[in-house]
C-alpha atoms as a PDB file:
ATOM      1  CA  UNK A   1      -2.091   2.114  23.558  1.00  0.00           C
ATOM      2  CA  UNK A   2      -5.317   2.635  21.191  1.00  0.00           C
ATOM      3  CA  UNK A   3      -7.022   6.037  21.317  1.00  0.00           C
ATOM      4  CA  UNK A   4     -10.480   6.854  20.140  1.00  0.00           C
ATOM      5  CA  UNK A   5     -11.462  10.500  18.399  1.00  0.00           C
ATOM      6  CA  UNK A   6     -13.959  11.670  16.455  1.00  0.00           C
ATOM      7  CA  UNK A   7     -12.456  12.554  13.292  1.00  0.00           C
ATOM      8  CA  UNK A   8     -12.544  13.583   9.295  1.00  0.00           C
ATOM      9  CA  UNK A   9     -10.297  11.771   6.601  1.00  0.00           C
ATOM     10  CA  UNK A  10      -8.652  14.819   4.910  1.00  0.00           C
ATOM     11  CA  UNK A  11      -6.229  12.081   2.558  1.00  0.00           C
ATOM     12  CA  UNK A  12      -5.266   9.265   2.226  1.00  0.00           C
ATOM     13  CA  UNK A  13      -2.890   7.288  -0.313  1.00  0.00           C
ATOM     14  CA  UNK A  14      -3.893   3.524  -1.326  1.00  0.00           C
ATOM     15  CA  UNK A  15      -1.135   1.471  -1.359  1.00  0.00           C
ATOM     16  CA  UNK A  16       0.051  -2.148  -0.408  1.00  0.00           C
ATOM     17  CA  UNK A  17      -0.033  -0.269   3.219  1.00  0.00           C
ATOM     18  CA  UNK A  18      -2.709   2.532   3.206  1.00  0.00           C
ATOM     19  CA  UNK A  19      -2.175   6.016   4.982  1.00  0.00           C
ATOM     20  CA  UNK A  20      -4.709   7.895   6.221  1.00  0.00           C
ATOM     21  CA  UNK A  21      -4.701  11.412   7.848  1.00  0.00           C
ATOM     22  CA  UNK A  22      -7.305  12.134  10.073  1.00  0.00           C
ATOM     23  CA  UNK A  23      -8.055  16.134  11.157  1.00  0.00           C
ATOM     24  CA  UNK A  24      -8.913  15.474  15.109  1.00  0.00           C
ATOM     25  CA  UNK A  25     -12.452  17.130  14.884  1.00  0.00           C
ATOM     26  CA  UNK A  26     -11.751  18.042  19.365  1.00  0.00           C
ATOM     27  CA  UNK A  27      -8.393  19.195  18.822  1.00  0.00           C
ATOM     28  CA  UNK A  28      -7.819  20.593  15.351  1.00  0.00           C
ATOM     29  CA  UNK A  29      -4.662  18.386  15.003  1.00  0.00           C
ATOM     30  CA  UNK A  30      -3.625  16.462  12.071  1.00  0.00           C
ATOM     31  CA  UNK A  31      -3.336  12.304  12.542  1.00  0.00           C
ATOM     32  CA  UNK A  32      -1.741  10.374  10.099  1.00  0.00           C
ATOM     33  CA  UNK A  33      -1.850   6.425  10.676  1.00  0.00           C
ATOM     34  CA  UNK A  34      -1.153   3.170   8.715  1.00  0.00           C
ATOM     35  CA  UNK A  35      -3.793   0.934   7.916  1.00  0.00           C
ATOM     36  CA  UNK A  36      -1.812  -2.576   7.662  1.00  0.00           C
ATOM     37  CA  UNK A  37      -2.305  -5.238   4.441  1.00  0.00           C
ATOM     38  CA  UNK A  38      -5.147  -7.525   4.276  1.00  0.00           C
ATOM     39  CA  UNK A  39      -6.718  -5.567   7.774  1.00  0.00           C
ATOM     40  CA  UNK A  40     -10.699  -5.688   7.042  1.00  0.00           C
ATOM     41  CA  UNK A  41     -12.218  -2.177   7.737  1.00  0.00           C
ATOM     42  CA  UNK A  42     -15.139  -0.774   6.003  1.00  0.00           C
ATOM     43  CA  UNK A  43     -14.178   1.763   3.413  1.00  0.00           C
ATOM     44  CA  UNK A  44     -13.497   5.475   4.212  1.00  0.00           C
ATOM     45  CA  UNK A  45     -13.648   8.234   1.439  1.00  0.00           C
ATOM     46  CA  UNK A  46     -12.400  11.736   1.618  1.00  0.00           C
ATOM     47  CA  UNK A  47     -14.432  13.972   3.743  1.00  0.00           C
ATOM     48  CA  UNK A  48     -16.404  11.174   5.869  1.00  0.00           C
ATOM     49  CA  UNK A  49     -16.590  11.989   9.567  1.00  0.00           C
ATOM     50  CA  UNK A  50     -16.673   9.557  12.208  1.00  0.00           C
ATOM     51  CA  UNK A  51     -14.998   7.879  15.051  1.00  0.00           C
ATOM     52  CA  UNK A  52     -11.369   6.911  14.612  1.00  0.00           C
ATOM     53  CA  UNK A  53      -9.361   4.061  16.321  1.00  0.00           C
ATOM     54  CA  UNK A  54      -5.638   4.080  16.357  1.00  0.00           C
ATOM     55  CA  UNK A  55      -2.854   2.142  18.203  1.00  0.00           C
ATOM     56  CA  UNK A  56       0.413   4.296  18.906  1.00  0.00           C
ATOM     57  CA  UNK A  57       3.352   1.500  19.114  1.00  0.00           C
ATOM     58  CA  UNK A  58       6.891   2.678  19.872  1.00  0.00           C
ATOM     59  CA  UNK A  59       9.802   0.634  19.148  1.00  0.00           C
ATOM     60  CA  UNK A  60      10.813  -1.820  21.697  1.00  0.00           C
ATOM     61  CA  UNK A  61       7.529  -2.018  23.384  1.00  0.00           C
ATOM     62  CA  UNK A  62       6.453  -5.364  23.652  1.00  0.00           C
ATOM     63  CA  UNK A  63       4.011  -7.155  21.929  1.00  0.00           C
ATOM     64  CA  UNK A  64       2.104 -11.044  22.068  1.00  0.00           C
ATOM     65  CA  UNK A  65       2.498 -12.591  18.545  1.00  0.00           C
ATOM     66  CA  UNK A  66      -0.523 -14.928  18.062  1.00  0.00           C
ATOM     67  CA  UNK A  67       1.640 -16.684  15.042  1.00  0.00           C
ATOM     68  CA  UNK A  68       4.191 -17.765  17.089  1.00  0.00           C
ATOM     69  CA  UNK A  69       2.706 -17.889  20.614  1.00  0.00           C
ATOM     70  CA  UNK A  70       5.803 -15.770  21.732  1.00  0.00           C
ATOM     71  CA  UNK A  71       6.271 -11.778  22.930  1.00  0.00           C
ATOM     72  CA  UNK A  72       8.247 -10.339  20.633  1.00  0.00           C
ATOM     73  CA  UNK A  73       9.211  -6.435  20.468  1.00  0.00           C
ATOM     74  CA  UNK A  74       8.081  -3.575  17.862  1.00  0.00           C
ATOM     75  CA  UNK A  75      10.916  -2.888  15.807  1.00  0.00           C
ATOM     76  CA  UNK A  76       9.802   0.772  14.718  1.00  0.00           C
ATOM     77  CA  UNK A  77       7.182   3.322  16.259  1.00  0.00           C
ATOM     78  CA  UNK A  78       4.190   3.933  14.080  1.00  0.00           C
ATOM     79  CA  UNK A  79       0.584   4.754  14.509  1.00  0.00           C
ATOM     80  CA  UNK A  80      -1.618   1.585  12.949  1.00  0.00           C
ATOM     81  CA  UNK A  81      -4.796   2.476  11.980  1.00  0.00           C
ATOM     82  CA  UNK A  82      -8.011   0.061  13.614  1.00  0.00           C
ATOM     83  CA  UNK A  83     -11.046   1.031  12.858  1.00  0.00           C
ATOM     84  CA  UNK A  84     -13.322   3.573  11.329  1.00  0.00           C
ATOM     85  CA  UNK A  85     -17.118   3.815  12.466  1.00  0.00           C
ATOM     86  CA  UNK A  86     -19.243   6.752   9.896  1.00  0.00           C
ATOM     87  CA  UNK A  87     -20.899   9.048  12.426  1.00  0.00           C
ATOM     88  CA  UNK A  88     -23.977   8.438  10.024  1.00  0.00           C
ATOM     89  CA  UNK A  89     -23.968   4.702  10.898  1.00  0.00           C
ATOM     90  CA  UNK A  90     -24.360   5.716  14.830  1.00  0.00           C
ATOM     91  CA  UNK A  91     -26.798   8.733  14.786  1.00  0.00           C
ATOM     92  CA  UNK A  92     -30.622   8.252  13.530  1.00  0.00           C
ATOM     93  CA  UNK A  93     -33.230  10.537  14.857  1.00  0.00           C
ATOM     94  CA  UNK A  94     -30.852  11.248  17.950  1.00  0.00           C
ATOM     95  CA  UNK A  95     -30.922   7.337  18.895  1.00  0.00           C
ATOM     96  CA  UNK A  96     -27.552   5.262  19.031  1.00  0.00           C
ATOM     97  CA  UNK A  97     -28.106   2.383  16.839  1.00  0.00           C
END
């Protein structure tokens, strides 16, 4: 299931698989996600604000695996990090670009 909030990277720690926490600017709630190796999002520094995507997986949901053209079944529950859009990048002079 992916869920969309605006949100502001409070940390994050750069690894071969990069966390991120994200304050939920609606709620006030803390998110912390995994952003998976060699996944192509734009880069995100401490204190940007913008709209989050994550994907909440639990394990033993199923899953389509392009590689192998099979399902196949999560093995542990995470929340994967998707995307990351800067508010700046949306809002100009109150227009939607």
């Amino acid at each position: 299931m992916n869920l969309i909030f605006k949100g502001k990277l409070i940390a994050s720690k750069l690894d071969f698989y990069t966390v991120y926490v994200f304050q939920n600017l609606d709620t006030h709630e803390y998110v912390m996600c995994t952003k998976l190796p060699n996944w192509q999002t734009p880069l995100i520094n401490i204190g940007d604000i913008g709209f989050v995507e994550i994907q909440i997986v639990k394990a033993g949901d199923e899953y389509f695996n392009l590689e192998t053209q099979a399902t196949a079944k999560y093995q542990y529950s995470n929340i994967y990090f998707i995307n990351f859009i800067l508010e700046q990048n949306i809002i100009n002079n109150q227009l939607i670009l």
